[in-house]
N, C-alpha and C. Protein backbone atom coordinates (compact mmCIF):
# COMPACT_ATOMS: atom_id res chain seq x y z
N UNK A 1 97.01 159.87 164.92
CA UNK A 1 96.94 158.61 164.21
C UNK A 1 95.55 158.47 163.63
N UNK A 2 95.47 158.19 162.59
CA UNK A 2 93.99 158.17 161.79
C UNK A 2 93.52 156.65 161.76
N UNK A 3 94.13 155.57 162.55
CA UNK A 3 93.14 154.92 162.40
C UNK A 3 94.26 153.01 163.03
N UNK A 4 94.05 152.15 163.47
CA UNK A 4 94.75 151.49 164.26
C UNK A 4 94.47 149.86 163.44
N UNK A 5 93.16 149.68 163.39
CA UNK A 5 92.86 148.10 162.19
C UNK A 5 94.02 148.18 161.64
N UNK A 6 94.17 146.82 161.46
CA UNK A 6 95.09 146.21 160.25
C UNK A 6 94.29 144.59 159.89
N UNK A 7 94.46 144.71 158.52
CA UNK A 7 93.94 143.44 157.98
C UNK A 7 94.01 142.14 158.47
N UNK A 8 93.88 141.08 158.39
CA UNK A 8 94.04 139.95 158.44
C UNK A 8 95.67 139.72 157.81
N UNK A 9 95.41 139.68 156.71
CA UNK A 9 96.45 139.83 155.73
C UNK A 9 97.93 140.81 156.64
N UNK A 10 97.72 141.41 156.55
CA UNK A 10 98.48 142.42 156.93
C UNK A 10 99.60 141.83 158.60
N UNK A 11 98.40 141.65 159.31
CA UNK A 11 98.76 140.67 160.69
C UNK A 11 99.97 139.74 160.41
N UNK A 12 99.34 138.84 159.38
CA UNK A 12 99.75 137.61 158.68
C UNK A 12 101.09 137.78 158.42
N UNK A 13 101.08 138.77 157.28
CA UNK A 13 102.89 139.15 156.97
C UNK A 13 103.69 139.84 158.31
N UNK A 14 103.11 140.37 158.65
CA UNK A 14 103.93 141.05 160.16
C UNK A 14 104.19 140.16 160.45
N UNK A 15 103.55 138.75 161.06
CA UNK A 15 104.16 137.70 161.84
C UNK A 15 105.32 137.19 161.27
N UNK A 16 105.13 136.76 159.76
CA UNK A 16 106.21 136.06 159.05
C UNK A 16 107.30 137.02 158.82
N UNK A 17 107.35 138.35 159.10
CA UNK A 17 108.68 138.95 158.65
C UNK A 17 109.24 138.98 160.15
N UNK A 18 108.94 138.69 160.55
CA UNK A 18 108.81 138.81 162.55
C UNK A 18 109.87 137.19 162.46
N UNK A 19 109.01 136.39 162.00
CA UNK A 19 109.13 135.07 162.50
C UNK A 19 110.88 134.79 161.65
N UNK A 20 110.75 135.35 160.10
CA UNK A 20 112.29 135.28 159.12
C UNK A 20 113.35 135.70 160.22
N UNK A 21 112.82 137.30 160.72
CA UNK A 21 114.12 137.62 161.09
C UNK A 21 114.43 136.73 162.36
N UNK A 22 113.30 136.41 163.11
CA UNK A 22 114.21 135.86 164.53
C UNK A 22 115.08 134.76 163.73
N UNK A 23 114.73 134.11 163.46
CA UNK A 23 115.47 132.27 162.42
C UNK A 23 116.78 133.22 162.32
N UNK A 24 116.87 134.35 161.29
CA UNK A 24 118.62 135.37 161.07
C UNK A 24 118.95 135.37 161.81
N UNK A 25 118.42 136.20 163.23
CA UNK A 25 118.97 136.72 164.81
C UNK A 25 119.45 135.62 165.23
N UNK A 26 119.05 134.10 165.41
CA UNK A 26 119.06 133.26 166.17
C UNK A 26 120.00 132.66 165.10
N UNK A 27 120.40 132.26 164.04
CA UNK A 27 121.03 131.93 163.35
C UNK A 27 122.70 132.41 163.03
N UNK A 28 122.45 133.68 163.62
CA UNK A 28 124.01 134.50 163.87
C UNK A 28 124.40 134.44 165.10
N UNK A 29 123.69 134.08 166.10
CA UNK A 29 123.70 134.07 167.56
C UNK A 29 124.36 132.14 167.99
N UNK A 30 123.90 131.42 167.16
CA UNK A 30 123.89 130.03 167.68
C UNK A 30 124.91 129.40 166.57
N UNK A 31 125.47 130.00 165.13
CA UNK A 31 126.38 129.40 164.08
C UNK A 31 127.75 129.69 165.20
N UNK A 32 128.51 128.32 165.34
CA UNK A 32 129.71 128.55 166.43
C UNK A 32 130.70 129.18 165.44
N UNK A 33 131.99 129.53 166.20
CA UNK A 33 133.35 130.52 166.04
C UNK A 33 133.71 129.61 164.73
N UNK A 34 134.06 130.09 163.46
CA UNK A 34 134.51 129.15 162.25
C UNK A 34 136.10 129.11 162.23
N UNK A 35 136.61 128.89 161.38
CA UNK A 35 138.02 128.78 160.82
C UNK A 35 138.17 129.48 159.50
N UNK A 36 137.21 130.40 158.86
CA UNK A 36 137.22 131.20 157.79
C UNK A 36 138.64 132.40 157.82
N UNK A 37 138.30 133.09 159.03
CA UNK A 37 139.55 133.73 159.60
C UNK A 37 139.48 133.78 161.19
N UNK A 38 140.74 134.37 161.22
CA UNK A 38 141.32 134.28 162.73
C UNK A 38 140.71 135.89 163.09
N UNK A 39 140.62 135.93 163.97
CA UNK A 39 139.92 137.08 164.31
C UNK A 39 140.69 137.96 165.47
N UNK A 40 141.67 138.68 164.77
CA UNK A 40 142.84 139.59 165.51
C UNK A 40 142.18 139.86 166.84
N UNK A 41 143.34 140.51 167.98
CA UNK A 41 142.62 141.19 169.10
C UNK A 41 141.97 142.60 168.26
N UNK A 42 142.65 143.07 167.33
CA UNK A 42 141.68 144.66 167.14
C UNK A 42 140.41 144.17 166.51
N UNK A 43 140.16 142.91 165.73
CA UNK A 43 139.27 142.51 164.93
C UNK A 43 138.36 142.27 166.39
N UNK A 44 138.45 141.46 167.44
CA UNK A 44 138.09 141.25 168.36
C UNK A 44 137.07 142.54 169.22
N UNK A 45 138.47 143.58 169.25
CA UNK A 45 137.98 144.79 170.00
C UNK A 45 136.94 145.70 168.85
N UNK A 46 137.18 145.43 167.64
CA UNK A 46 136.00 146.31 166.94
C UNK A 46 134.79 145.53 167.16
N UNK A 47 134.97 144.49 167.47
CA UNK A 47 133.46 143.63 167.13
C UNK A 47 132.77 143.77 168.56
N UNK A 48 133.47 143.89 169.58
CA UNK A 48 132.97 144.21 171.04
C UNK A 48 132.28 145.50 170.77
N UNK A 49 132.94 146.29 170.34
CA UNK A 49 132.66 147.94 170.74
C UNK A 49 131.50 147.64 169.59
N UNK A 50 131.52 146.69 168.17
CA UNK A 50 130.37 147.02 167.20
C UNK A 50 128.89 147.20 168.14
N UNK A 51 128.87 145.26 169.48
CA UNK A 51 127.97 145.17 170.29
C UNK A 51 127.59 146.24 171.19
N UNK A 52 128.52 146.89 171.72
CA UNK A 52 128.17 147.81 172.86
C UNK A 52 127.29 148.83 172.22
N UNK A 53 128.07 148.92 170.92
CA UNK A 53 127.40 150.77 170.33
C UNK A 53 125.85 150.15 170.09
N UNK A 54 125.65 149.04 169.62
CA UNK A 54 124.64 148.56 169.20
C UNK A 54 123.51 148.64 169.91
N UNK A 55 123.93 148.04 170.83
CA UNK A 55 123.06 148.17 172.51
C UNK A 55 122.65 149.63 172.52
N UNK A 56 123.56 150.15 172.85
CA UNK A 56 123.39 151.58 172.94
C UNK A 56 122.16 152.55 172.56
N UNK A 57 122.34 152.32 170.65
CA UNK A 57 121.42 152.49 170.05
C UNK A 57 119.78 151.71 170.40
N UNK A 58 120.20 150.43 170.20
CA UNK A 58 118.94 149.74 170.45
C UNK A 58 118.11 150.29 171.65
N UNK A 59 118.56 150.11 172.71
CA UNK A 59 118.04 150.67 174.30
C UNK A 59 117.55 151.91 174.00
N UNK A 60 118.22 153.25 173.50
CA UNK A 60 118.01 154.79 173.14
C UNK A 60 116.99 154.38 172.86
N UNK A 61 116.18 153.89 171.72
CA UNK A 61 115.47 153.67 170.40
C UNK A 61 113.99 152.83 171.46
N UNK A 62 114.63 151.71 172.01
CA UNK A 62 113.17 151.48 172.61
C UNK A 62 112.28 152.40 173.84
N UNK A 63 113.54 153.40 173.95
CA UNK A 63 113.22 154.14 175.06
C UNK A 63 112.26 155.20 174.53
N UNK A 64 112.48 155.81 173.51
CA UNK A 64 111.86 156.82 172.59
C UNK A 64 110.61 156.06 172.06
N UNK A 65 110.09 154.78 171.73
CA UNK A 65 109.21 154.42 171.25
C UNK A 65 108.15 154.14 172.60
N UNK A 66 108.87 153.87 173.69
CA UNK A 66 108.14 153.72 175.00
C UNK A 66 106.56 152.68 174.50
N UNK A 67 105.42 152.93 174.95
CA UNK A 67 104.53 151.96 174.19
C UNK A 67 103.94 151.48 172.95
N UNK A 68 104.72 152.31 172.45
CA UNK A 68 104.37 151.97 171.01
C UNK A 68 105.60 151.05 170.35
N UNK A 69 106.34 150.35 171.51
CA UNK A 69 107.20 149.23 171.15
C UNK A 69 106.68 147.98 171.03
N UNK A 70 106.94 147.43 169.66
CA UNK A 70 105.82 145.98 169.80
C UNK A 70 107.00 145.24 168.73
N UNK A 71 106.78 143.75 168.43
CA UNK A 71 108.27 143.46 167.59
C UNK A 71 107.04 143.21 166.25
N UNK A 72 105.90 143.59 165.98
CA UNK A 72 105.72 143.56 164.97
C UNK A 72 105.67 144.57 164.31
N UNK A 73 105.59 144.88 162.94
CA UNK A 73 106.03 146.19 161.95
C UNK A 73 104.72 146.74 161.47
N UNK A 74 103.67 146.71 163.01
CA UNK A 74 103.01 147.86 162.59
C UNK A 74 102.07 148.45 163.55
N UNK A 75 102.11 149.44 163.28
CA UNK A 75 101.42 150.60 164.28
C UNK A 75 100.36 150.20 165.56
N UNK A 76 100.74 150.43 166.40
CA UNK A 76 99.83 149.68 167.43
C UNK A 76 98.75 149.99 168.19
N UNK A 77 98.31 151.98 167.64
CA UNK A 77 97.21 152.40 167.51
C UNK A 77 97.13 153.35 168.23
N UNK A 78 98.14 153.01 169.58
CA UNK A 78 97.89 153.60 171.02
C UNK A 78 99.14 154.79 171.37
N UNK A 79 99.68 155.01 170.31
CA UNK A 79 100.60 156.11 170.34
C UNK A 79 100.99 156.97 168.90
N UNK A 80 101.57 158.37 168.84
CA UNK A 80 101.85 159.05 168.51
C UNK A 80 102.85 158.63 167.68
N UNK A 81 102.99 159.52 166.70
CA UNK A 81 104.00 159.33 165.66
C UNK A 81 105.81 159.61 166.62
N UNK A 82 106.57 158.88 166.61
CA UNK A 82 107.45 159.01 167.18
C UNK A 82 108.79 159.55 166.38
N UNK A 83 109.23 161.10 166.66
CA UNK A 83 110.13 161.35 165.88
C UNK A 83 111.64 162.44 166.24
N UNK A 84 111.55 162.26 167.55
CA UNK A 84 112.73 162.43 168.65
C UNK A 84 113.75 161.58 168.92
N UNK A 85 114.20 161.82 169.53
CA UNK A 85 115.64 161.31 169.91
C UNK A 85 116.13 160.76 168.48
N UNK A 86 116.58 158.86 168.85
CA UNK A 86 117.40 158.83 167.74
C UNK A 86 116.21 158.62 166.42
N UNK A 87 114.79 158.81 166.44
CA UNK A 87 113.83 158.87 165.42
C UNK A 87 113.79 160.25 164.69
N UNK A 88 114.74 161.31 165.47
CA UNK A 88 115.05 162.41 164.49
C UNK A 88 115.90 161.83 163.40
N UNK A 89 116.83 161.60 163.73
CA UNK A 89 118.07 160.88 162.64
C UNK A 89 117.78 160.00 161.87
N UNK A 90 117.33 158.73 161.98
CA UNK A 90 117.05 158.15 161.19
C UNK A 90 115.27 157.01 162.10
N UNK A 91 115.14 156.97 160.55
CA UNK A 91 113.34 155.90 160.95
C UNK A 91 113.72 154.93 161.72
N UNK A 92 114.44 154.01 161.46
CA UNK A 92 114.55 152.83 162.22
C UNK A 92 115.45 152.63 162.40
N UNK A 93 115.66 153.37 163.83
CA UNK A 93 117.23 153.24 164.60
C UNK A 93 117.36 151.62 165.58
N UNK A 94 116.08 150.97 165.91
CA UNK A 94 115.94 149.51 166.01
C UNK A 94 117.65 148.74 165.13
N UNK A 95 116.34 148.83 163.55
CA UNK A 95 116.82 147.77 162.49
C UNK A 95 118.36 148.47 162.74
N UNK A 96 118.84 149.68 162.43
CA UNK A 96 120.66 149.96 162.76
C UNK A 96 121.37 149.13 163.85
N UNK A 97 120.35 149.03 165.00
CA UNK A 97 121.35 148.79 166.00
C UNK A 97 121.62 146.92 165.42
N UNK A 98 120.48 146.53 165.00
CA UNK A 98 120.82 144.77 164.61
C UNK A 98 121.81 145.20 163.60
N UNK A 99 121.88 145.80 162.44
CA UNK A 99 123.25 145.95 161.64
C UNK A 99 124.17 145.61 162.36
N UNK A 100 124.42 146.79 162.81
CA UNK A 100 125.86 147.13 163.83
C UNK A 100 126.10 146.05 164.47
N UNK A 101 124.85 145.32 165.60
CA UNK A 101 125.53 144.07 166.09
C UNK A 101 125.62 142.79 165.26
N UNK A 102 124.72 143.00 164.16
CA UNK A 102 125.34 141.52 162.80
C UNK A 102 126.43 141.86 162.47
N UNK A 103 126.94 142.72 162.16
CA UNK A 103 127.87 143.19 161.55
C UNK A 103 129.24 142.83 162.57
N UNK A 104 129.09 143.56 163.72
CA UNK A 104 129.71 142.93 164.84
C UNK A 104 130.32 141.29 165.22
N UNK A 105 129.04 140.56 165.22
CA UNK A 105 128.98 139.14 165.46
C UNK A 105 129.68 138.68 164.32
N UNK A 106 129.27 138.43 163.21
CA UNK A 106 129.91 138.20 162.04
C UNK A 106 131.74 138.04 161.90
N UNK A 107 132.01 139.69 162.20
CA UNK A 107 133.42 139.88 162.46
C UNK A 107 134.25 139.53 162.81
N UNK A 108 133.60 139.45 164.33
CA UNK A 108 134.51 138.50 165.88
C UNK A 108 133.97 136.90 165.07
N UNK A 109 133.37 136.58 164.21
CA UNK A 109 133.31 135.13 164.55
C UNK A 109 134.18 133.95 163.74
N UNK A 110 134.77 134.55 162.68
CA UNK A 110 135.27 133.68 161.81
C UNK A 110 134.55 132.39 160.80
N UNK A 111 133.29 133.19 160.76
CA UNK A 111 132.49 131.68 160.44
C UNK A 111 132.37 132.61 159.50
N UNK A 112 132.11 132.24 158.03
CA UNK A 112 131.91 132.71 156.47
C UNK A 112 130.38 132.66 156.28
N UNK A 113 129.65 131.53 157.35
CA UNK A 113 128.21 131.29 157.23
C UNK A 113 127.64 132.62 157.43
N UNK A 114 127.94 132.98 158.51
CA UNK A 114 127.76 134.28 159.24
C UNK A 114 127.45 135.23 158.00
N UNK A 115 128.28 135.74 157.02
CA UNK A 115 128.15 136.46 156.32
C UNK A 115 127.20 136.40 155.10
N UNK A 116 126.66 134.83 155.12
CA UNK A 116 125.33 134.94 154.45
C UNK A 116 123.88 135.57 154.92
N UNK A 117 124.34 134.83 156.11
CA UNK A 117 123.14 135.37 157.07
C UNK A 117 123.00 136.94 157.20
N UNK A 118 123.85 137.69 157.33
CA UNK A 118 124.12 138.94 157.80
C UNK A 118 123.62 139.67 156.22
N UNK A 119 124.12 138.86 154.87
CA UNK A 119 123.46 139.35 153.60
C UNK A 119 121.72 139.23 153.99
N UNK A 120 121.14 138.12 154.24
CA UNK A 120 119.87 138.34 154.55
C UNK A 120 119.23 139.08 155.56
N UNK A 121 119.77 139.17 156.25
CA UNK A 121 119.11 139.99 157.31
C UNK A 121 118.91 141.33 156.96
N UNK A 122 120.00 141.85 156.22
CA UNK A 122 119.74 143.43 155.57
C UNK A 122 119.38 143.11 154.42
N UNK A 123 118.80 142.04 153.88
CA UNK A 123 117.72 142.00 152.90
C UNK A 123 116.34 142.14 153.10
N UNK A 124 116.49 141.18 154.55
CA UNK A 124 114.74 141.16 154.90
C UNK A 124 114.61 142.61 155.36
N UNK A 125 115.45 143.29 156.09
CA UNK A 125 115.21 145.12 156.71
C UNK A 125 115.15 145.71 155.59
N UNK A 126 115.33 145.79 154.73
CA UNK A 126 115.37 146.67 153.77
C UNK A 126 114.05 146.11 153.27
N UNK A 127 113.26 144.97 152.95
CA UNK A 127 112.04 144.83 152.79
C UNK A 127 111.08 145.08 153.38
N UNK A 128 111.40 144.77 155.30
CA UNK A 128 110.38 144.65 155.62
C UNK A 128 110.31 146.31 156.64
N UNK A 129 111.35 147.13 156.10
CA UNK A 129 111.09 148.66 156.32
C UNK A 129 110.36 149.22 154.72
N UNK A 130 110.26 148.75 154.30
CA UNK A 130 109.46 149.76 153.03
C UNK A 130 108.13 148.79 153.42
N UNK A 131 107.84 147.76 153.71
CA UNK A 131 106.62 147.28 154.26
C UNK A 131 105.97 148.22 154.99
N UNK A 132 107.08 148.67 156.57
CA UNK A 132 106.42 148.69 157.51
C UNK A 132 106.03 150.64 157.47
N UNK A 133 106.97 151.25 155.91
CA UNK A 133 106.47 152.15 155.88
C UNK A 133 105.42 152.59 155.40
N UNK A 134 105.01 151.84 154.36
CA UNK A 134 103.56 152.09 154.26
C UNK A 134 102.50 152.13 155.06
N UNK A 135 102.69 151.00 156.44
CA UNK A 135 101.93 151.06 157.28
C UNK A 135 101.45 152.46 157.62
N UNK A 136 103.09 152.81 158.27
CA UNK A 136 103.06 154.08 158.82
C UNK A 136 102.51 155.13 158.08
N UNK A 137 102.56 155.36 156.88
CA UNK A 137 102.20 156.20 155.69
C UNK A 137 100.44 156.12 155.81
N UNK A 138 99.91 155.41 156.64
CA UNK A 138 98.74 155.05 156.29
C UNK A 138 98.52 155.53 157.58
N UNK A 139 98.94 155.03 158.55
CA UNK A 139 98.62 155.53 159.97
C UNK A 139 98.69 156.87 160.61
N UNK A 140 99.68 157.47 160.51
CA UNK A 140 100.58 158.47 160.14
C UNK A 140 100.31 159.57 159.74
N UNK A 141 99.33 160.91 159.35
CA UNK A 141 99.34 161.94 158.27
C UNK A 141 100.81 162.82 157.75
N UNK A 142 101.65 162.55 159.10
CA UNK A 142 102.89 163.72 159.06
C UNK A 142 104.06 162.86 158.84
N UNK A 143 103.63 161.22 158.12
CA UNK A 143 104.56 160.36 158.11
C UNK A 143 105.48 160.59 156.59
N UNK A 144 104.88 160.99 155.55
CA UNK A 144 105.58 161.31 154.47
C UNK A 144 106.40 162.41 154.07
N UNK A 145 106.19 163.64 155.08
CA UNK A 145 107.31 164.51 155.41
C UNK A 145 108.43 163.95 156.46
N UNK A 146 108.03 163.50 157.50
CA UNK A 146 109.39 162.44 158.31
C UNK A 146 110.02 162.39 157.50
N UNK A 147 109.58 161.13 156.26
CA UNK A 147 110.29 160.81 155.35
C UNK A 147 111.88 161.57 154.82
N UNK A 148 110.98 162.43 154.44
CA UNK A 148 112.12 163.42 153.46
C UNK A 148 112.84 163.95 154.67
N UNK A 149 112.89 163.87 155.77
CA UNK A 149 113.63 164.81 156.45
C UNK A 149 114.50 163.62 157.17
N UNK A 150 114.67 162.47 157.07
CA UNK A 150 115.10 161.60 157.90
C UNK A 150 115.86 160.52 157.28
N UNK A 151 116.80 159.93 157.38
CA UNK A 151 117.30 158.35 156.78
C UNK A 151 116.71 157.55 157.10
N UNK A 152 116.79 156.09 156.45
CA UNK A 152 115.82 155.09 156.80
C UNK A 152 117.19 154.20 157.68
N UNK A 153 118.03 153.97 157.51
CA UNK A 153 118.84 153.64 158.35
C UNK A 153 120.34 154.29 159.01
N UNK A 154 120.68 154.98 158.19
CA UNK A 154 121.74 155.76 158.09
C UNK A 154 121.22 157.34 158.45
N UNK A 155 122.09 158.45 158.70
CA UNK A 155 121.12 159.63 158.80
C UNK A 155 121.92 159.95 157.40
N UNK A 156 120.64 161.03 156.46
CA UNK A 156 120.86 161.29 155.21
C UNK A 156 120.46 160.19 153.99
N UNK A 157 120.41 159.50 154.19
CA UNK A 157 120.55 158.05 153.43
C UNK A 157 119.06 157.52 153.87
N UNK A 158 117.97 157.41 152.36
CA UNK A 158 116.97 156.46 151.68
C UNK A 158 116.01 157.58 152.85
């Protein structure tokens, strides 16, 4: 790692893309069951299994980042470029696993709100991963080959 400072500035936006997404997280988590649709038992059972796989991922992912897990989107100075387990496959196997469980929640819930929220939330990830790659790009020397060899959320894909 070549170097751990981050601006003032820099701090600043980490917090607020930090602070957007919890308001999404907490906003898909606390909007109650709607009447948009009825939500079949298989609609039911995909949206369970969406959570479990989600977990899954998520847990893998903080396990591989070990201390260099922090919920803000940027480098925390004190560890190595991380690019094993599920950080072979794709950069931010984190931001996937919230897909999978927005995507999830959404499903099982019948609320239509849900699906705005779930539009923003993979608006703000998709922003605030080209943010947080520059970080890395900066921190990083072997971070712009990762790149090319890796998805940003998907494997193969961005």
């Amino acid at each position: 790692m070549s170097g751990n400072t981050h601006s003032k500035e820099d701090r600043r936006t980490a917090y607020i893309l930090v602070g957007i997404q919890a308001v999404l997280i907490i906003g898909l988590i606390i909007f109650p069951a709607g009447t948009n649709w009825r939500a079949t038992s298989s609609v039911s059972t995909a949206a369970s299994a969406l959570t479990i796989i989600a977990a899954v991922i998520g847990v893998w992912a903080a396990a591989y980042l070990g201390r260099g897990l922090t919920p803000l989107p940027l480098p925390n100075g004190s560890t190595e470029l991380v690019t094993s387990g599920p950080y072979r496959i794709v950069r931010h196997p984190i931001y996937t696993a919230v897909f999978i469980w927005a995507i999830g929640s959404t499903l099982g819930s019948g609320n239509a709100l849900k699906i705005g929220v779930l539009v923003l939330l993979i608006a703000l990830f998709l922003y605030k991963s080209r943010w947080e790659e520059r970080q890395l790009a900066a921190s990083f020397d072997g971070y712009a080959a990762y790149m090319e060899r890796s998805g940003r959320f998907l494997p193969f894909v961005g």
